[in-house]
N, C-alpha and C. Protein backbone atom coordinates (compact mmCIF):
# COMPACT_ATOMS: atom_id res chain seq x y z
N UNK A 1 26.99 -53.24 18.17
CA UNK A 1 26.84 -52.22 19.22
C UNK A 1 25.38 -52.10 19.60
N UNK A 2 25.18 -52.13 20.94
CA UNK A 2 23.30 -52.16 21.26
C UNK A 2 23.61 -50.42 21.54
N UNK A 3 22.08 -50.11 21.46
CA UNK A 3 21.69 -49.02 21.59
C UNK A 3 20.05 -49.00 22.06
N UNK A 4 20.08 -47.99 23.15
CA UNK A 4 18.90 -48.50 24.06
C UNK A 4 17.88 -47.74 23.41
N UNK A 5 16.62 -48.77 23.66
CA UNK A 5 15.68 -48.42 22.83
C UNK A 5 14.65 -46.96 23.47
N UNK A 6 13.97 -46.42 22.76
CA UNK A 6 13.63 -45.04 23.27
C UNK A 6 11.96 -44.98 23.74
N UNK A 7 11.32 -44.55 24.39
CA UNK A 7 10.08 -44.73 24.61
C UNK A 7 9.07 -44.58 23.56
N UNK A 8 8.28 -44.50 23.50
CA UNK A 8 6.99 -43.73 22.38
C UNK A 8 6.68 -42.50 22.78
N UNK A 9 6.84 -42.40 23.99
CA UNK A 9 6.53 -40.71 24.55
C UNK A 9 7.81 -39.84 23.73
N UNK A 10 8.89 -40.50 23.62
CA UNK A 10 10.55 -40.04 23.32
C UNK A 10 10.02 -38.77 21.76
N UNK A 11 9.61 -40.61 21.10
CA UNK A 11 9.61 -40.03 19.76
C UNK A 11 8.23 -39.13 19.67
N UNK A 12 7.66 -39.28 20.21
CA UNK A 12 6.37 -38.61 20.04
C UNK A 12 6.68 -37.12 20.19
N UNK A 13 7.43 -36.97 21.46
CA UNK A 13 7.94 -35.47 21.75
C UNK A 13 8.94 -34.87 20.74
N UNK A 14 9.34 -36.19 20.35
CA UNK A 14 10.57 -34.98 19.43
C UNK A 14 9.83 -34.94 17.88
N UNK A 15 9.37 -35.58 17.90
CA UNK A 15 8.18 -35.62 16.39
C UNK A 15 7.59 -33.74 16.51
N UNK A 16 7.04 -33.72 17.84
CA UNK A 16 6.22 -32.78 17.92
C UNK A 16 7.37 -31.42 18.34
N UNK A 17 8.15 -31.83 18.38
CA UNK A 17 9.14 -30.52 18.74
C UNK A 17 9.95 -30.04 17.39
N UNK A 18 10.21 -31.19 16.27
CA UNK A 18 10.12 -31.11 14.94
C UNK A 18 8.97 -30.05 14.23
N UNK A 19 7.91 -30.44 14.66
CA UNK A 19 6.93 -29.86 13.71
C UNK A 19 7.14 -28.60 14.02
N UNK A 20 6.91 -28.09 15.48
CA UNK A 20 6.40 -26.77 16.26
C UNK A 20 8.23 -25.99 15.21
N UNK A 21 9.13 -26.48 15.79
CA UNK A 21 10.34 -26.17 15.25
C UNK A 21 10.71 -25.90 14.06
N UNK A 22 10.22 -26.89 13.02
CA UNK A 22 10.19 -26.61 11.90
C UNK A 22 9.52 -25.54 11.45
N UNK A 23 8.14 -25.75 11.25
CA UNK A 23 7.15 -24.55 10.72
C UNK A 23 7.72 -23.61 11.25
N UNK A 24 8.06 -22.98 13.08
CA UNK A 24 8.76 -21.72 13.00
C UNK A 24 10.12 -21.23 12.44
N UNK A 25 10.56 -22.20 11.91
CA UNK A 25 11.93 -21.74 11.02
C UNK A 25 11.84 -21.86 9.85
N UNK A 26 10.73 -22.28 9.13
CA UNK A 26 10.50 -21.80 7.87
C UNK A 26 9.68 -20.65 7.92
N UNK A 27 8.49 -20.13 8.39
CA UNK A 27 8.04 -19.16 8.77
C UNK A 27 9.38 -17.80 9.29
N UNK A 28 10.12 -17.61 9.68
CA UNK A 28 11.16 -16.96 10.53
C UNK A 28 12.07 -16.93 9.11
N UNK A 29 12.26 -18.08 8.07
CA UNK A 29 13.65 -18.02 7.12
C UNK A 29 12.73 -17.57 6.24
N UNK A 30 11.16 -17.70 5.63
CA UNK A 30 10.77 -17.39 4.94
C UNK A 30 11.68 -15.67 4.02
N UNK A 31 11.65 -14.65 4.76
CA UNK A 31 12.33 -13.66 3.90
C UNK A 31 13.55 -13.91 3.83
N UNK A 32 14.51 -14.14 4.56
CA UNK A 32 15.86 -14.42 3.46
C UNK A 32 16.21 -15.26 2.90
N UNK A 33 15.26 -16.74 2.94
CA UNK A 33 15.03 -17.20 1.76
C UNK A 33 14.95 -16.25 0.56
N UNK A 34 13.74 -15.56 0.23
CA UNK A 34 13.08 -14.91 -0.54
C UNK A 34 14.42 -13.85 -0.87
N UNK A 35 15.05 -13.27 -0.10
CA UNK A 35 16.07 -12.43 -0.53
C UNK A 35 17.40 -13.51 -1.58
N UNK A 36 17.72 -14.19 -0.28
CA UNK A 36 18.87 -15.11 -0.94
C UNK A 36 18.32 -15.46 -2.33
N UNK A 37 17.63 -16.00 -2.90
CA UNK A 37 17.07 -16.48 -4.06
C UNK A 37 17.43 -15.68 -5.00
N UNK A 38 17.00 -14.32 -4.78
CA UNK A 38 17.10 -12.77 -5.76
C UNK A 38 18.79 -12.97 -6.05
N UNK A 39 19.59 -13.30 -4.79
CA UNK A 39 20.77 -12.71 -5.26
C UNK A 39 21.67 -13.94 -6.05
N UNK A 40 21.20 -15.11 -5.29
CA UNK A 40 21.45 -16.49 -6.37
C UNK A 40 21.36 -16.40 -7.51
N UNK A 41 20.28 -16.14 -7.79
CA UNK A 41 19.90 -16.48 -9.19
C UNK A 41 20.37 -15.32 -9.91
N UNK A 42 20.91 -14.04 -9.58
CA UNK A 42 21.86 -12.76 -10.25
C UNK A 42 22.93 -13.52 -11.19
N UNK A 43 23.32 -14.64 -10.30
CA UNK A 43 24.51 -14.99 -10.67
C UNK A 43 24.63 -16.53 -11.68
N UNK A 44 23.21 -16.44 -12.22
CA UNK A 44 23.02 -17.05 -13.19
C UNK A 44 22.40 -18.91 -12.23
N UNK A 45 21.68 -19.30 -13.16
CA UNK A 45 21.28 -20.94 -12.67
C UNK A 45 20.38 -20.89 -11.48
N UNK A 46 19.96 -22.23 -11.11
CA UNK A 46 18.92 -22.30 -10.53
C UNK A 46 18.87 -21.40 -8.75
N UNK A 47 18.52 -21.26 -7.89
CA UNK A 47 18.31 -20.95 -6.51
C UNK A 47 18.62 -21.67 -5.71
N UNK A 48 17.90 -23.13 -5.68
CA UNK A 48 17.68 -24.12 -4.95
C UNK A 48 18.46 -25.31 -5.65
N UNK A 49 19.50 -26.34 -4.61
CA UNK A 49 19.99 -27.44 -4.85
C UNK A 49 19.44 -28.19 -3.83
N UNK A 50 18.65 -29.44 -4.98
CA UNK A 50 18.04 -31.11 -4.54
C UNK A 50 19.28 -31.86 -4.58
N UNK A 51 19.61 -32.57 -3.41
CA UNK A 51 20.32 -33.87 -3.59
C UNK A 51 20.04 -34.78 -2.77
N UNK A 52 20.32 -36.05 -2.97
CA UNK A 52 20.17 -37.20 -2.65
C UNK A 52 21.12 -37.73 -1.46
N UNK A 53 20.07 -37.36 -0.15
CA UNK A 53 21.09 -37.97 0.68
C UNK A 53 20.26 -39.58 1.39
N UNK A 54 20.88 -39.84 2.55
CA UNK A 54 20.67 -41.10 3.09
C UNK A 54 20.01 -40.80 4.86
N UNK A 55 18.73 -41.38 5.01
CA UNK A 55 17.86 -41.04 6.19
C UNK A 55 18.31 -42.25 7.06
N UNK A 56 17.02 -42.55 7.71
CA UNK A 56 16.96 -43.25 8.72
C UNK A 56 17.05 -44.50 8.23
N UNK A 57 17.70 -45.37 8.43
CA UNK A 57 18.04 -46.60 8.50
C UNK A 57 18.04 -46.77 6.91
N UNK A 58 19.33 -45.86 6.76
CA UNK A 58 19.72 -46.14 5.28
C UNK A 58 18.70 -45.79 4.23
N UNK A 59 17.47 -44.93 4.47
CA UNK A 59 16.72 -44.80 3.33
C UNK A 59 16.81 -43.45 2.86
N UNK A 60 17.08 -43.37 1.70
CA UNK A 60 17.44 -42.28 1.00
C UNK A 60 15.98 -40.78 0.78
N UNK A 61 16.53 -40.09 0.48
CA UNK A 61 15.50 -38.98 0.34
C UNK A 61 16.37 -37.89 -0.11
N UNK A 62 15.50 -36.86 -0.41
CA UNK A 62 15.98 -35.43 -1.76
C UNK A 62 15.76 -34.30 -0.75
N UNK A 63 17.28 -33.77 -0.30
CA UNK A 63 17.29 -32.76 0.68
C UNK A 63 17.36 -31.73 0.53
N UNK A 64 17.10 -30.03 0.37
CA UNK A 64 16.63 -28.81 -0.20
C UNK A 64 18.04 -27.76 0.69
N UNK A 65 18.49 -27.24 -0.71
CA UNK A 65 19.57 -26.79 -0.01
C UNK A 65 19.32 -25.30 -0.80
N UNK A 66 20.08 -24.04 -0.37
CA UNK A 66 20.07 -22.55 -1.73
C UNK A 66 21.66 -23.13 -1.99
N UNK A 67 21.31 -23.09 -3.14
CA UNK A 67 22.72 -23.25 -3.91
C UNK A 67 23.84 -22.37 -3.81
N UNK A 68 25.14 -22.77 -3.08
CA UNK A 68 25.59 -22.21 -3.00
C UNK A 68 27.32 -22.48 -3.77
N UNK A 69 27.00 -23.70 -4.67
CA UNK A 69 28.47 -23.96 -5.53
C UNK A 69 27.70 -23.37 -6.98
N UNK A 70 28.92 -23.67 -7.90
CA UNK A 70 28.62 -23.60 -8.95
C UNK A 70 27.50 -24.68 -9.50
N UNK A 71 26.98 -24.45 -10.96
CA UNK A 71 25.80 -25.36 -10.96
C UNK A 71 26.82 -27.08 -10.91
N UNK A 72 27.54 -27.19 -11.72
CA UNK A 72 28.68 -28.63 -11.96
C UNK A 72 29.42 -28.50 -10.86
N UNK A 73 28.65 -28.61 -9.38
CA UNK A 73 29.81 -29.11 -8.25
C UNK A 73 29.88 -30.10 -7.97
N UNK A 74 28.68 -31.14 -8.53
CA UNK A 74 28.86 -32.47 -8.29
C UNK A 74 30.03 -32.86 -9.29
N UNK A 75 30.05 -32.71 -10.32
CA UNK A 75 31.10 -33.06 -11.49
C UNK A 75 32.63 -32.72 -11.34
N UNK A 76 32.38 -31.63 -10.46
CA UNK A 76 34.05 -30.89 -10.42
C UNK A 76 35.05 -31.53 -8.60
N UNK A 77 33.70 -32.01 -7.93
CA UNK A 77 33.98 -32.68 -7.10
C UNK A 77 34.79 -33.75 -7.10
N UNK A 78 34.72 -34.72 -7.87
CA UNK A 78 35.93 -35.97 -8.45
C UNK A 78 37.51 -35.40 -8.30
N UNK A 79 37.55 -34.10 -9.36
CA UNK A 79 38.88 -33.61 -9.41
C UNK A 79 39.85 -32.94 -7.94
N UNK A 80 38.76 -33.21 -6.64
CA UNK A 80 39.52 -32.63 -5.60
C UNK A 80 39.33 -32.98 -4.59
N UNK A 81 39.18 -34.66 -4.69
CA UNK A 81 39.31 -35.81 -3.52
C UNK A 81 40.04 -35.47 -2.75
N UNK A 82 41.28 -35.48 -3.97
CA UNK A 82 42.78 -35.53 -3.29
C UNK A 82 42.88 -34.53 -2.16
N UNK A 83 42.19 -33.57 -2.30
CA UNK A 83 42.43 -31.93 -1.71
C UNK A 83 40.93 -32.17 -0.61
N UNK A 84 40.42 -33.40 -0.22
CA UNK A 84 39.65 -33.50 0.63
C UNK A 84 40.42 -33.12 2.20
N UNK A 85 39.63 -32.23 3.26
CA UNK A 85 40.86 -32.00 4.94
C UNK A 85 39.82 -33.28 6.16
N UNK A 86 39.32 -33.79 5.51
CA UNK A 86 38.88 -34.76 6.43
C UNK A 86 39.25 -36.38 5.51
N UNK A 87 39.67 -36.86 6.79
CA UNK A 87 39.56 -38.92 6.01
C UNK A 87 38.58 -39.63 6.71
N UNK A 88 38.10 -40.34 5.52
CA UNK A 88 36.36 -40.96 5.46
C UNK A 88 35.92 -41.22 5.05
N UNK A 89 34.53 -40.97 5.72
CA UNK A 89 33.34 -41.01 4.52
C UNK A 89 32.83 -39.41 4.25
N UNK A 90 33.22 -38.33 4.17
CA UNK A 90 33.09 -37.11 3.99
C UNK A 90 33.73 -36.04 3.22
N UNK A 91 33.60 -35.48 2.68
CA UNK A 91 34.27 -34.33 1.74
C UNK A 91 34.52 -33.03 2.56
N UNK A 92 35.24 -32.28 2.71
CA UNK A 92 35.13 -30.97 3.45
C UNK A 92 36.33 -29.91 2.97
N UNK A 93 36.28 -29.02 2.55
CA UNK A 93 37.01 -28.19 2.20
C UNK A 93 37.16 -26.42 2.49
N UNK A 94 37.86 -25.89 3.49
CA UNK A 94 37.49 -24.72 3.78
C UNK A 94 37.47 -23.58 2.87
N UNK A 95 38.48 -23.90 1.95
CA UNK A 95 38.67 -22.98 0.10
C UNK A 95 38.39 -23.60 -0.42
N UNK A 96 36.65 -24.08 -0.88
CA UNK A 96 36.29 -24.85 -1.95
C UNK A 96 36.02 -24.15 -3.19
N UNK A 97 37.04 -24.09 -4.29
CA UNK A 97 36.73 -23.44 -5.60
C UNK A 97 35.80 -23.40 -5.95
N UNK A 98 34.85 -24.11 -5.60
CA UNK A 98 33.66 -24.51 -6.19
C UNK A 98 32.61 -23.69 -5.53
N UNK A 99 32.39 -23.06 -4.53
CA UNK A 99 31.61 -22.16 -4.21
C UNK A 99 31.89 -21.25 -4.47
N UNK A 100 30.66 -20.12 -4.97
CA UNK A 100 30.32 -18.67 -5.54
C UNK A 100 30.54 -17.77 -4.49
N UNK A 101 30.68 -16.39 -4.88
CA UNK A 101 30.58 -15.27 -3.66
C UNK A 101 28.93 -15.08 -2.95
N UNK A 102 28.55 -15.30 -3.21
CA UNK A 102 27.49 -15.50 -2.69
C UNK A 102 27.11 -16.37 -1.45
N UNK A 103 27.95 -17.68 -2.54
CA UNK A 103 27.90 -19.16 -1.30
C UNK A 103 28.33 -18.55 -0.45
N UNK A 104 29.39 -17.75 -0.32
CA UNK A 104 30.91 -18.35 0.71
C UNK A 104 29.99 -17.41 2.34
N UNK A 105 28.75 -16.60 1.55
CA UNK A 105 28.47 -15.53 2.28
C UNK A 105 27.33 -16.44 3.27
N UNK A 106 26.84 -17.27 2.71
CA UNK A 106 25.47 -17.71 3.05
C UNK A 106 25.92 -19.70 3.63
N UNK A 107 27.32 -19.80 3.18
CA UNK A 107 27.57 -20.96 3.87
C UNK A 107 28.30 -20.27 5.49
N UNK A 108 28.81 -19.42 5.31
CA UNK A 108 29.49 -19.13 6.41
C UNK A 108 28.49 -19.13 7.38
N UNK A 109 27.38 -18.44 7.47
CA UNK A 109 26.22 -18.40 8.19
C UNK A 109 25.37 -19.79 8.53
N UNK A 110 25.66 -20.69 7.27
CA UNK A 110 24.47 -21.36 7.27
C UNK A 110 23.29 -21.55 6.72
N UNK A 111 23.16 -20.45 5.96
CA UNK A 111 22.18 -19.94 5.41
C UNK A 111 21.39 -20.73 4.30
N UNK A 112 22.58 -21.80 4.09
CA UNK A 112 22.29 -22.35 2.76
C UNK A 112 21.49 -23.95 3.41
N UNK A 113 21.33 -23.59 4.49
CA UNK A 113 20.55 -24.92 5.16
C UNK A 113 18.95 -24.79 5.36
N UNK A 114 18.40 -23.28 5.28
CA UNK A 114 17.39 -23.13 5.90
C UNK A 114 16.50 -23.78 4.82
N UNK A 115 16.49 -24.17 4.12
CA UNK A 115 15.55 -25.42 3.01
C UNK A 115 15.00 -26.16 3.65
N UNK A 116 16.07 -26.82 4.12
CA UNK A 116 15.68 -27.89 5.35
C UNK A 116 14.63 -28.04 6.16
N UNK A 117 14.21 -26.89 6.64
CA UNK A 117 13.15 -27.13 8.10
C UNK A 117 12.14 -27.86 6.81
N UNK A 118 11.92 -27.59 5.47
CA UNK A 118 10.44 -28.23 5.32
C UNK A 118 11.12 -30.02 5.14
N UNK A 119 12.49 -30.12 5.02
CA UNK A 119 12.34 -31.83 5.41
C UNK A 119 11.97 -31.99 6.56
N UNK A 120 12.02 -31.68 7.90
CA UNK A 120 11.93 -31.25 8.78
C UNK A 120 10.45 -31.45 8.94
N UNK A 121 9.74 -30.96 8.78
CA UNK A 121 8.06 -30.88 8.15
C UNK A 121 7.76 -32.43 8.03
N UNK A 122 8.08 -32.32 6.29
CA UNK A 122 7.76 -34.13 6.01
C UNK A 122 8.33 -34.82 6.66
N UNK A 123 9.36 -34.88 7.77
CA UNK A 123 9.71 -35.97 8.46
C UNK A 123 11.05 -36.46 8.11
N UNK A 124 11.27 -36.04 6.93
CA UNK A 124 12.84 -36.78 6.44
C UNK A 124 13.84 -36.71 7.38
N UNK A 125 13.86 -35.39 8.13
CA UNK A 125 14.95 -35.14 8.83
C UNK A 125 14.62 -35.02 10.29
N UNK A 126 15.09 -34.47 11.34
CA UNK A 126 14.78 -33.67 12.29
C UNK A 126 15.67 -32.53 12.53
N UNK A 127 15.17 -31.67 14.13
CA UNK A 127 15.92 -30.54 13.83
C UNK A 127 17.32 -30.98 14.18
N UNK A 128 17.60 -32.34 15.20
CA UNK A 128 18.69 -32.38 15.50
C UNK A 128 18.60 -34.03 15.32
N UNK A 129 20.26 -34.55 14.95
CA UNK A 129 20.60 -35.63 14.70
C UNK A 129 21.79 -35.46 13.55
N UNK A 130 22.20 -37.11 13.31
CA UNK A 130 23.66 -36.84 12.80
C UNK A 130 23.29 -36.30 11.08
N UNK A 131 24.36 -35.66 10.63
CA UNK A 131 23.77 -34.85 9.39
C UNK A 131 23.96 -35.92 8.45
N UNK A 132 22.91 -36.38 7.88
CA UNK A 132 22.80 -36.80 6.19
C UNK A 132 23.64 -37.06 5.30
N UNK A 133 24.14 -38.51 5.07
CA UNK A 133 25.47 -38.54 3.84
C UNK A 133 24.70 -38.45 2.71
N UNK A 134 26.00 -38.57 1.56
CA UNK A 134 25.93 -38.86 0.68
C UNK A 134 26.00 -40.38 0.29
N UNK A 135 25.11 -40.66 -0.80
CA UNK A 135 25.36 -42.24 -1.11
C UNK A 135 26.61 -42.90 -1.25
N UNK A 136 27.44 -42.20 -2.09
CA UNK A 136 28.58 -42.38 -2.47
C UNK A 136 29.62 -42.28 -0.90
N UNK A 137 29.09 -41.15 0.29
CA UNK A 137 29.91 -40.99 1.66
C UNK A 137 29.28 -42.64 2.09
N UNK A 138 28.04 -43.70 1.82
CA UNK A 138 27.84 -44.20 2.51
C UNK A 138 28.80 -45.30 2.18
N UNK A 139 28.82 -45.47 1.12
CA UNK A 139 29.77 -46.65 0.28
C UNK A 139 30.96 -46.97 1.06
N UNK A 140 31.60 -45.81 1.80
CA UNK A 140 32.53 -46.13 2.25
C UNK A 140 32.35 -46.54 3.65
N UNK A 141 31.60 -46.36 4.04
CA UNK A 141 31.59 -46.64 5.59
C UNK A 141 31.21 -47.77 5.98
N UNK A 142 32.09 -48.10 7.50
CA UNK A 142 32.21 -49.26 7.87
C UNK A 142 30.81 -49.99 8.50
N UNK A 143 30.56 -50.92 8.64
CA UNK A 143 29.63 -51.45 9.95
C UNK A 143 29.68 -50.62 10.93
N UNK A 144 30.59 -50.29 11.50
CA UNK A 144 30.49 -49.82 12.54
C UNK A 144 30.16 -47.96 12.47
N UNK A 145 29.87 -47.85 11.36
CA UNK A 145 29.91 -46.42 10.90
C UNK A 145 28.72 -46.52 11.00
N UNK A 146 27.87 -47.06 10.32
CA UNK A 146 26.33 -47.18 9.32
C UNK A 146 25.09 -47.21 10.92
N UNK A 147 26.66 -47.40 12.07
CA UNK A 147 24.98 -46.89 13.32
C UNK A 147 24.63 -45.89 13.52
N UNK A 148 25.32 -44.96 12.79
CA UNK A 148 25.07 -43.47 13.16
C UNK A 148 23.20 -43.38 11.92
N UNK A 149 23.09 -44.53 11.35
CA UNK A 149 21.91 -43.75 10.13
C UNK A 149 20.67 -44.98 11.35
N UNK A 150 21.08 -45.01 12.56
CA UNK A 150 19.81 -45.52 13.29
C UNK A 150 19.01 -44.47 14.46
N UNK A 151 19.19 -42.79 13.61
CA UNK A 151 18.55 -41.84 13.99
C UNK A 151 18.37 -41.48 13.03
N UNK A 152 17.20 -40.16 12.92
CA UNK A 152 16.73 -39.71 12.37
C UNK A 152 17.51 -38.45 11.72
N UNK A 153 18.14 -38.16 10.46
CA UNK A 153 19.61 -37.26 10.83
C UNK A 153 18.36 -36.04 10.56
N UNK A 154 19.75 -34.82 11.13
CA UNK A 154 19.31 -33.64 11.20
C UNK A 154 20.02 -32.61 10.27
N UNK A 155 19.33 -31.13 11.17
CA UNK A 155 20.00 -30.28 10.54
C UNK A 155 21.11 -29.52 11.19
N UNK A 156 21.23 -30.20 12.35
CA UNK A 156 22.20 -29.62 13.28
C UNK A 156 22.73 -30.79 14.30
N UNK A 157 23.70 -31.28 14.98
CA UNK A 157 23.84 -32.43 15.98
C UNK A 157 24.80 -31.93 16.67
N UNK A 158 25.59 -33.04 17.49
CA UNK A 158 26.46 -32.92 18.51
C UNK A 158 27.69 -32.61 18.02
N UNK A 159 28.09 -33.13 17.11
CA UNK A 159 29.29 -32.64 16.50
C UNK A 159 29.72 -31.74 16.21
N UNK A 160 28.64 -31.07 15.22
CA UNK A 160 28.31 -29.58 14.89
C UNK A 160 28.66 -28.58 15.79
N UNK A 161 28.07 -28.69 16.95
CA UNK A 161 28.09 -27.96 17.60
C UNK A 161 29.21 -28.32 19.04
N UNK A 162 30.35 -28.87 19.09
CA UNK A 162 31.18 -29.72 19.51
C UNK A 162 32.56 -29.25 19.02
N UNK A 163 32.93 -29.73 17.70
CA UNK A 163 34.47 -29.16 17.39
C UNK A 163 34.05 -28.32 15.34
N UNK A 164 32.52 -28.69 15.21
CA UNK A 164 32.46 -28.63 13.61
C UNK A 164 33.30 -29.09 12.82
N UNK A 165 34.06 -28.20 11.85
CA UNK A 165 34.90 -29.05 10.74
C UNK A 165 36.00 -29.01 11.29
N UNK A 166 36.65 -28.42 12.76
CA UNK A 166 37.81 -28.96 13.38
C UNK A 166 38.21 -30.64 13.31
N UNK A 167 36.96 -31.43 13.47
CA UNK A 167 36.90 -32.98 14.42
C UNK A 167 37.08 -33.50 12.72
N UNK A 168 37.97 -34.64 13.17
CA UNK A 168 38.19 -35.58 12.34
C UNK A 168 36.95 -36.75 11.90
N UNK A 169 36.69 -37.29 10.84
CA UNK A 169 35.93 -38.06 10.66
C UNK A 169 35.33 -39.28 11.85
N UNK A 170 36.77 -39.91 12.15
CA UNK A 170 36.01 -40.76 12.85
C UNK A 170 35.68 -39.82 14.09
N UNK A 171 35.95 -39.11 14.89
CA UNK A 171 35.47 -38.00 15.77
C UNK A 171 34.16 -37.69 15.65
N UNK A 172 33.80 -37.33 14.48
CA UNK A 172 32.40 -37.23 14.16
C UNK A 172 31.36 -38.18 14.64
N UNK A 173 31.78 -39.61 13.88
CA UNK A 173 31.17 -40.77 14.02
C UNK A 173 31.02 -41.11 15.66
N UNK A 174 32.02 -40.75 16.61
CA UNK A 174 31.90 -41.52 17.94
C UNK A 174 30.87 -40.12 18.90
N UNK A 175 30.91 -39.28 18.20
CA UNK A 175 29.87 -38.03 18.57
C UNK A 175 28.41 -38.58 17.86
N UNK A 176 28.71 -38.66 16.72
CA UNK A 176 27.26 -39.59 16.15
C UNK A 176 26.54 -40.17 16.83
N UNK A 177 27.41 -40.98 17.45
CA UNK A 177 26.52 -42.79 18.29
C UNK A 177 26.67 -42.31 19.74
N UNK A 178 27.67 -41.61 20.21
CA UNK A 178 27.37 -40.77 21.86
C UNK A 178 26.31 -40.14 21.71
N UNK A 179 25.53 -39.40 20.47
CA UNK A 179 23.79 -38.58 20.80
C UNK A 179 23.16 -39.63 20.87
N UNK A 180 23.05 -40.57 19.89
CA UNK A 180 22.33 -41.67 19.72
C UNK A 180 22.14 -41.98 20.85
N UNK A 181 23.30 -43.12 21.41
CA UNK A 181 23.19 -43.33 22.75
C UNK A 181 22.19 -43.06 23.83
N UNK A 182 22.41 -41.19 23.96
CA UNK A 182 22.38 -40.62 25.28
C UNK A 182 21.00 -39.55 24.22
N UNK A 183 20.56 -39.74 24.03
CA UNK A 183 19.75 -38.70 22.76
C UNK A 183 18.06 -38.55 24.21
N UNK A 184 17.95 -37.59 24.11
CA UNK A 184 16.41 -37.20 25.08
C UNK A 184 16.36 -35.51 24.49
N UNK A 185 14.96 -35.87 24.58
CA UNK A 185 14.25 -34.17 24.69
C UNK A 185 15.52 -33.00 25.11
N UNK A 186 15.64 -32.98 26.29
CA UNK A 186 16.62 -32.34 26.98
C UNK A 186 17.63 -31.82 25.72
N UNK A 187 18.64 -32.79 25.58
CA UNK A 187 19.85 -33.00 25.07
C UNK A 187 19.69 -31.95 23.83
N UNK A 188 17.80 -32.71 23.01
CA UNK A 188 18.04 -31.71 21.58
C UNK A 188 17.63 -30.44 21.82
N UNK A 189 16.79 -30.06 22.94
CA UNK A 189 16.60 -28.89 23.45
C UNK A 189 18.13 -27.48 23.49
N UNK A 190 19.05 -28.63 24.16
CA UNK A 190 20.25 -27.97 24.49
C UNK A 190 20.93 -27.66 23.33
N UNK A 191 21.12 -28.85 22.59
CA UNK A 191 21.95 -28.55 21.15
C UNK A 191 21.26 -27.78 20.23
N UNK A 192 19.88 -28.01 20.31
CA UNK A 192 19.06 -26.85 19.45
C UNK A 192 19.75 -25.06 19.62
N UNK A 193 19.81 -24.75 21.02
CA UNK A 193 19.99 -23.16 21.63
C UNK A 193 21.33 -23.16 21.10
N UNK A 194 22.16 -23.97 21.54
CA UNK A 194 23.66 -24.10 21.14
C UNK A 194 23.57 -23.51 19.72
N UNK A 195 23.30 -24.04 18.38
CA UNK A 195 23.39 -24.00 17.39
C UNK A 195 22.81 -22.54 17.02
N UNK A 196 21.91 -22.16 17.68
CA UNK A 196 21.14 -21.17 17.46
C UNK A 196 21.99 -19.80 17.99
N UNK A 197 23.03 -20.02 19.08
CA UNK A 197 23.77 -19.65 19.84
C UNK A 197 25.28 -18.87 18.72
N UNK A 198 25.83 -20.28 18.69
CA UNK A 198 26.61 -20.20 17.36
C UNK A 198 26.70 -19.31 16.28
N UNK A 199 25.50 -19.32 15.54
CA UNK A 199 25.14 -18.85 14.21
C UNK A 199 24.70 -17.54 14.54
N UNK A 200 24.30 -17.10 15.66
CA UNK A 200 24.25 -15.99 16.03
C UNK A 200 24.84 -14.87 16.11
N UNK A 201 26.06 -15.72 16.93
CA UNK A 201 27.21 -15.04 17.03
C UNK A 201 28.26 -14.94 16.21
N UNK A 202 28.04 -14.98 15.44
CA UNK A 202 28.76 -14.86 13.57
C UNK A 202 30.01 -15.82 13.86
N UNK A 203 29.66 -17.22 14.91
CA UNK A 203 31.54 -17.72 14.70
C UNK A 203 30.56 -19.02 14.09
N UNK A 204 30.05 -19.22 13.18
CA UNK A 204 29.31 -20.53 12.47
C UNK A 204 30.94 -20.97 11.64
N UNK A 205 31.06 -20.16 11.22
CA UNK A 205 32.25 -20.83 9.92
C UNK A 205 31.79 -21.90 9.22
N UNK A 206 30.51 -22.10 8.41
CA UNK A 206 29.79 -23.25 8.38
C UNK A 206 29.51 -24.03 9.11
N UNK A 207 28.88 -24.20 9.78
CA UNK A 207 28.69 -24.98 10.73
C UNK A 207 28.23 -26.57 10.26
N UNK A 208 27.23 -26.10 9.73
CA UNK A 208 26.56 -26.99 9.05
C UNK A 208 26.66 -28.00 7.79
N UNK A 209 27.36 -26.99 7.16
CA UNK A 209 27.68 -27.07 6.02
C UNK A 209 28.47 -28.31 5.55
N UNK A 210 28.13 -29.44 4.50
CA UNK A 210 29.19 -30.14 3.75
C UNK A 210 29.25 -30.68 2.90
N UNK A 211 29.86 -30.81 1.94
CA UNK A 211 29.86 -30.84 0.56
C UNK A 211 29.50 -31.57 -0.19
C-alpha cells in the first residue's frame, strides 16, 4: 500500500503543535494527576503503570499510564482472551474484572491517559495518531495491519473519536491508514477539539482507553 509522503513543513508543524500541546496538558492535568495519585494509591500499590508499547515504525517505547487495573492485570489478562468483544490484534472489555473502583472512574473519563502528554514531550507519541499496541497485539497482525505503525501513534485518533470501542478491529485499522493517508495539520487540529469535545461532555465511555 503507498502512502504519500508528507512535507518537512508537515512534520515540523505537528512536531511543534505536539510540544505547545503537550506541555499545556501536562501543565492543565498537572492537579488531577496529583489528586488521582492520592486516591490510587488508597487502594494499595503503585499510582503509575509503565508498559511497553510499539511506536513508529515498529519501535517500541515505555508508555505512562495512572493505574487503573489491579497491580497483576497483565497476568490475569491470559485468563480472559476468550471474553475478549473485539477480533484481532486488540483486547477490549467493557466489564473488565480487572479494573478497580477507582479505574472504572478515571477510565471512563480518560483520565488514566493524561501520563501521556510527557510521551508526547519526548516525542514517543503525538497528540493525535493511531493508538500504540501491544507487542504481543503486534504479533498478530497482518502486513497489511503493521501500516498503521508508519505514523507516529497517539493519544487520541480517528477512530477514537469515530465509533470508539463500538468499531470492530479491522474498522479500526482501515480508520488507521484513512488518517495516515489523508493526515494534515487541519485534520489533527479537528480531531484534537473533537476529543476534547467528547470527554467533555461526559459521553467518553473510555474513549481512549485499552487494555
Amino acid at each position: 500500500m503507498e502512502f504519500p509522503e508528507k512535507s518537512l513543513f508537515y512534520y515540523a508543524g505537528k512536531r511543534s503543535f505536539d510540544i505547545v500541546g503537550g506541555f499545556v496538558g501536562l501543565v492543565i492535568s498537572f492537579l488531577p494527576i496529583a489528586i488521582l495519585v492520592i486516591l490510587i494509591k488508597r487502594d494499595g500499590g503503585p499510582a503509575f503503570f509503565v508498559q511497553e508499547r510499539i511506536g513508529l515504525n515498529g519501535k517500541p517505547f515505555k508508555m505512562y499510564k495512572l493505574r487503573s487495573m489491579v497491580v497483576n492485570a497483565d497476568e490475569l489478562k491470559d485468563k480472559l482472551l476468550d471474553r475478549n468483544e473485539i477480533h484481532g490484534g486488540m483486547f477490549k472489555m467493557k466489564e473488565d474484572p480487572r479494573v478497580t473502583k477507582v479505574g472504572r472512574i478515571i477510565r471512563h473519563y480518560s483520565l488514566d491517559e493524561l501520563p501521556q502528554f510527557l510521551n508526547v514531550l519526548k516525542g514517543e507519541m503525538s497528540l493525535i495518531g493511531p493508538r500504540p499496541c501491544l507487542p504481543r497485539e503486534l504479533a498478530k497482525y497482518s502486513e497489511y495491519d503493521k501500516n498503521r505503525l508508519l505514523a507516529k501513534p497517539g493519544i487520541s485518533g480517528l477512530w477514537q473519536v469515530s465509533g470508539r470501542s463500538n468499531l470492530e478491529f479491522k474498522d479500526m485499522i482501515e480508520l488507521d491508514l484513512k488518517y495516515i493517508r489523508e493526515r494534515s495539520l487541519i485534520k489533527d487540529l479537528k480531531i484534537c477539539l473533537r476529543t476534547i469535545w467528547i470527554v467533555v461532555s461526559k459521553n467518553s465511555g473510555g474513549l481512549l482507553t485499552s487494555g
